[in-house]
C-alpha atoms as a PDB file:
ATOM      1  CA  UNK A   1     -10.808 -11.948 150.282  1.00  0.00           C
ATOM      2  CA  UNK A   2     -11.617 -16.261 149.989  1.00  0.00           C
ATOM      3  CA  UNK A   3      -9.776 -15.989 153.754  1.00  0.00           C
ATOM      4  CA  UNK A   4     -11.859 -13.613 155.214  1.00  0.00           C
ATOM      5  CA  UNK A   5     -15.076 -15.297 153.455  1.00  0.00           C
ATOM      6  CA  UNK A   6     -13.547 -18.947 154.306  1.00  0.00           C
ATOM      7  CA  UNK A   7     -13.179 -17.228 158.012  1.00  0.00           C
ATOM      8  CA  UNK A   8     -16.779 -16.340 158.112  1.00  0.00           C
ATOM      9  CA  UNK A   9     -18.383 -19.254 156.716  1.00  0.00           C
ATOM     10  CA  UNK A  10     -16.352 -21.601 159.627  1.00  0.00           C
ATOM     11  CA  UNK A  11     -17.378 -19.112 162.416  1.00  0.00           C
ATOM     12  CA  UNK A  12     -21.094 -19.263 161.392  1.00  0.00           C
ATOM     13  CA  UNK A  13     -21.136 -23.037 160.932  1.00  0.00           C
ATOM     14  CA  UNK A  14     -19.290 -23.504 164.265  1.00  0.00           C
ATOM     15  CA  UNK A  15     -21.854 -21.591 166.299  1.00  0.00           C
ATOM     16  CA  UNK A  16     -24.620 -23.364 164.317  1.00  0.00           C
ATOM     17  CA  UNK A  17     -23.158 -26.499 165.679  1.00  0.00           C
ATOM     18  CA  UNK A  18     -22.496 -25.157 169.287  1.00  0.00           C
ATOM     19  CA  UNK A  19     -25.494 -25.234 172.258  1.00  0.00           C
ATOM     20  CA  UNK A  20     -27.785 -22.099 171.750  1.00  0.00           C
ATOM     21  CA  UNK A  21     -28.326 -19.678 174.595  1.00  0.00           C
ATOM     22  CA  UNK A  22     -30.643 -21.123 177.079  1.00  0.00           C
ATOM     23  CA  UNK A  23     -30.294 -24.436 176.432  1.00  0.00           C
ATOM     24  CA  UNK A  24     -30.254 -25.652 180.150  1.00  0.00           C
ATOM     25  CA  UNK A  25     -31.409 -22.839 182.118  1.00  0.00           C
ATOM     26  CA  UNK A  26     -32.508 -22.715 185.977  1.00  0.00           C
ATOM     27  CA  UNK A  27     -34.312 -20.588 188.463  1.00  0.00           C
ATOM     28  CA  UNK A  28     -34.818 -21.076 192.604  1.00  0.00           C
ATOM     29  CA  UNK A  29     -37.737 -19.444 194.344  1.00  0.00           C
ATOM     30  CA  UNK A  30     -37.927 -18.930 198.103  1.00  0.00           C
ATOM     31  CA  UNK A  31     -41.533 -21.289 198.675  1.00  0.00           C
ATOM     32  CA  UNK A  32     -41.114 -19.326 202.649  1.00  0.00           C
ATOM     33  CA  UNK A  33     -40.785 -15.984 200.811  1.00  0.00           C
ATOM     34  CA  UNK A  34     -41.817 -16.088 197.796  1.00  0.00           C
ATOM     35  CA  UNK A  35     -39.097 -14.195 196.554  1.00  0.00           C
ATOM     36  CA  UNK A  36     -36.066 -15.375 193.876  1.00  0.00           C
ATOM     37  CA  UNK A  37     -32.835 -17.118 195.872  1.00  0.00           C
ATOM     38  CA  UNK A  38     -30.056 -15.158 194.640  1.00  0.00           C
ATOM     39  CA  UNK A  39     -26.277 -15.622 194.799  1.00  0.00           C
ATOM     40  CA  UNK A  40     -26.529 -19.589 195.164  1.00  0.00           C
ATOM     41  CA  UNK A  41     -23.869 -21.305 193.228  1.00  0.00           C
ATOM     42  CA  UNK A  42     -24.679 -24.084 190.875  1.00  0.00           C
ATOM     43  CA  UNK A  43     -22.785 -27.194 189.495  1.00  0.00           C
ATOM     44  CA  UNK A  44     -23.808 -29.019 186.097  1.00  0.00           C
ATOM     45  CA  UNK A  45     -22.039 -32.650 185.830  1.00  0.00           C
ATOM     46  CA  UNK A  46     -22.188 -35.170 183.128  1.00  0.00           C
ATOM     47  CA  UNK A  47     -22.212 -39.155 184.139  1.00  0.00           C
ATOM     48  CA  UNK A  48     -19.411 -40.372 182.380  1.00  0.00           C
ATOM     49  CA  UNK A  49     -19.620 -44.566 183.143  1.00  0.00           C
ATOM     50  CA  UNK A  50     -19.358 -45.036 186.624  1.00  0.00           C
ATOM     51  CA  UNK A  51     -17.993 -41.267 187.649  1.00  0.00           C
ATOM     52  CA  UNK A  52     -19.761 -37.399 186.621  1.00  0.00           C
ATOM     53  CA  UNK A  53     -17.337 -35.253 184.462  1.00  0.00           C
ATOM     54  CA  UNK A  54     -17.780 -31.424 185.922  1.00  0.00           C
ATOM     55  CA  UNK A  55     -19.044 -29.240 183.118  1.00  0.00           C
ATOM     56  CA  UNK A  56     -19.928 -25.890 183.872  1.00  0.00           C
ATOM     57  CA  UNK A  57     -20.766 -24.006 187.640  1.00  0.00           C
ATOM     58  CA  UNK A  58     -22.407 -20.690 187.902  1.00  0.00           C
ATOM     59  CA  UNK A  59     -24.520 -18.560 190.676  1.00  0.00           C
ATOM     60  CA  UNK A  60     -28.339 -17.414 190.317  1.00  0.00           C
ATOM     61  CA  UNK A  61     -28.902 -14.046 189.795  1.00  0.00           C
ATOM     62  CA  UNK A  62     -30.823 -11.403 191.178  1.00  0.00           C
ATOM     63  CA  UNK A  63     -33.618 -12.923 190.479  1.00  0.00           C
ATOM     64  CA  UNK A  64     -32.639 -16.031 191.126  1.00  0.00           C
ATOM     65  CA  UNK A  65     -32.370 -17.493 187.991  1.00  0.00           C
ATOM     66  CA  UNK A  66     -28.794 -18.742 185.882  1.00  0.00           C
ATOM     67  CA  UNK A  67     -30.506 -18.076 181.904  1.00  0.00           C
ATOM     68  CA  UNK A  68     -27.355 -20.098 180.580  1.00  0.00           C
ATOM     69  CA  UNK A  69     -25.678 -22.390 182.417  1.00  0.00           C
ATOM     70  CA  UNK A  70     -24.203 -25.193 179.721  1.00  0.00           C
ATOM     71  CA  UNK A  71     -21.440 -23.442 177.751  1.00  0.00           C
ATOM     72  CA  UNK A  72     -22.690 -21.940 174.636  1.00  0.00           C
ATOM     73  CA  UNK A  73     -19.291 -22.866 173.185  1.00  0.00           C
ATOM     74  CA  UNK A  74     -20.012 -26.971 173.216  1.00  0.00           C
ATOM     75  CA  UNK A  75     -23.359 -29.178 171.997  1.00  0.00           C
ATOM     76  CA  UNK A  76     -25.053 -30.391 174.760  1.00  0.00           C
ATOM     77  CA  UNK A  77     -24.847 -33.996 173.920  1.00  0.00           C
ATOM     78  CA  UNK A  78     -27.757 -36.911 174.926  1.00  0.00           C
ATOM     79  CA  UNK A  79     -26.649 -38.378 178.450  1.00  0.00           C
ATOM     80  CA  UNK A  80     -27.191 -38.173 182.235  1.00  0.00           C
ATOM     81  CA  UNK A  81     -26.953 -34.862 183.477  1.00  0.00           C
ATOM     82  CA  UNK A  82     -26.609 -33.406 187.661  1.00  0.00           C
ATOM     83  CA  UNK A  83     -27.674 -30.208 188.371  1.00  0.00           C
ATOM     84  CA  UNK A  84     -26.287 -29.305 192.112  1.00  0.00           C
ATOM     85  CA  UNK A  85     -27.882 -26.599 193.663  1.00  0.00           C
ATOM     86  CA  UNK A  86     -25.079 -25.619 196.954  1.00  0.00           C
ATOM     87  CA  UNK A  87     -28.352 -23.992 199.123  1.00  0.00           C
ATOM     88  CA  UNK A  88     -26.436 -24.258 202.606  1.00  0.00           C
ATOM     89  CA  UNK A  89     -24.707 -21.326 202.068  1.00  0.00           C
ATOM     90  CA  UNK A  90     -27.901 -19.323 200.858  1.00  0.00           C
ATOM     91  CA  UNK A  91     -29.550 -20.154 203.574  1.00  0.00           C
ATOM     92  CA  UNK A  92     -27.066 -19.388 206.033  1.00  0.00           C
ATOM     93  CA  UNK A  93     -26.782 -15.695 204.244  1.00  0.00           C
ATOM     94  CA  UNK A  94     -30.603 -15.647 205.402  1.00  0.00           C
ATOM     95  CA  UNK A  95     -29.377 -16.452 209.001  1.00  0.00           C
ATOM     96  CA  UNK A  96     -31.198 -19.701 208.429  1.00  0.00           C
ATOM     97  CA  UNK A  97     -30.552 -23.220 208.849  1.00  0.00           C
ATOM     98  CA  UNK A  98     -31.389 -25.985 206.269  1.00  0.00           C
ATOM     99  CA  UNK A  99     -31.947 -29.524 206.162  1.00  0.00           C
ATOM    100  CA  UNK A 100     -30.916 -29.761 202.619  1.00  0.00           C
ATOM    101  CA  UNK A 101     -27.752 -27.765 202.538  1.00  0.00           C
ATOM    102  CA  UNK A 102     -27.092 -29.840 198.644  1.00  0.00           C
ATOM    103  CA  UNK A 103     -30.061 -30.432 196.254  1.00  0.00           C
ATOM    104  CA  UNK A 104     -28.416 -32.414 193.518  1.00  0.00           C
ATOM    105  CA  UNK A 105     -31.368 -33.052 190.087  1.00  0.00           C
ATOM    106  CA  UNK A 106     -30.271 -35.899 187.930  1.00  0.00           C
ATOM    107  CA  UNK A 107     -31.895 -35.457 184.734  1.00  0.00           C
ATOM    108  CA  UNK A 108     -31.736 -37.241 180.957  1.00  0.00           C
ATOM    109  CA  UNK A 109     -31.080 -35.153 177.539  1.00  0.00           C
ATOM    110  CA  UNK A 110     -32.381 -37.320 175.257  1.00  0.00           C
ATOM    111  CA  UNK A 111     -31.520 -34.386 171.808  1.00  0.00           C
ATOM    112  CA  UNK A 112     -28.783 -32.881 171.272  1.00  0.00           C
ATOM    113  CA  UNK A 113     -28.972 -28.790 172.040  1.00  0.00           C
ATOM    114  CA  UNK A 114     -32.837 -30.016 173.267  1.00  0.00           C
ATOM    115  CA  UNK A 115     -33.958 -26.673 175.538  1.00  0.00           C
ATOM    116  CA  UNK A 116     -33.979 -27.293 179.050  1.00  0.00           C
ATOM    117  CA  UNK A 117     -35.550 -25.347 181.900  1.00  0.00           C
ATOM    118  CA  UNK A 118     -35.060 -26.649 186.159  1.00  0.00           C
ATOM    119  CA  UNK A 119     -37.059 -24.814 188.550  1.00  0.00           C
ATOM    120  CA  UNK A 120     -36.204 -25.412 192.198  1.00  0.00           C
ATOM    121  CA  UNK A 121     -39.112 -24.541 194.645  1.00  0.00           C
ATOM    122  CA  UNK A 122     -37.219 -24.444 197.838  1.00  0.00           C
ATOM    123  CA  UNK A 123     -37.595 -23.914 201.607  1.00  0.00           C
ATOM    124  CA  UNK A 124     -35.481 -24.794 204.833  1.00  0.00           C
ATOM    125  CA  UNK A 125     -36.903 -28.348 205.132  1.00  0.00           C
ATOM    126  CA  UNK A 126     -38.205 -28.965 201.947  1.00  0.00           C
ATOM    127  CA  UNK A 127     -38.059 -28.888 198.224  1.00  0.00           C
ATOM    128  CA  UNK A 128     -39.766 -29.233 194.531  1.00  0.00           C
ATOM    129  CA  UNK A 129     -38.052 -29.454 191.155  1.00  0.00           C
ATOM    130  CA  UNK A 130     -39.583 -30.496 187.252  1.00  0.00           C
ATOM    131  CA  UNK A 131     -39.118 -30.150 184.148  1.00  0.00           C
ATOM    132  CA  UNK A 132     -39.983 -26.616 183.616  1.00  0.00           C
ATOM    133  CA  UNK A 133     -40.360 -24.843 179.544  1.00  0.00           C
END
């Protein structure tokens, strides 16, 4: 019985310590359309001195939006974050051509676990990202 209870106690204190759901989330709008971009794949990199340490890559949904992209498993720790939106390939599934077929958003965490949100307005030659809630 102390194992099981011993188990529980270490599970619950290890996801109280790991990032909650949401904490970086992101979502890409059409600005042409006005319509979600789904299906675009995503990277999230960490500056690590001189170099970026890949931490987690995922694709927007249907409605164009990833609710959980930094692994719920790990803290998000204060640093220098990338956020790479790969849009050449969305665009070409539109039978469109881009100008920006890679949107990389370098961002700060300044808290640990501190709730993000990145919206990406995008279009073929153009695009518009902040610090969304």
């Amino acid at each position: 019985m102390k194992l099981v209870i011993a188990s529980v106690i270490s599970l619950l204190s290890f996801s109280a310590l790991a990032a909650p759901e949401g904490t970086l989330s992101v979502h890409i709008l059409n600005q042409q359309t006005g319509l979600p971009s789904p299906g675009v794949q995503i990277e999230l990199d960490k500056q690590q001195g001189e170099s970026w340490q890949h931490i987690a890559t995922g694709k927007t949904d249907a409605d164009g939006r990833i609710k959980s992209l930094y692994p719920q498993a790990e803290n998000m720790e204060p640093g220098v974050y990338k956020v790479t939106f790969k849009t050449g390939d969305y665009f070409k599934s539109q039978n469109m051509n881009t100008f920006f077929p890679v949107v990389p958003v370098i961002f700060n965490v300044t808290k640990q676990n501190q709730k993000l949100h990145i919206p990406l307005l995008l279009s073929q030659y153009g695009y518009s990202t902040y610090r969304g809630s």
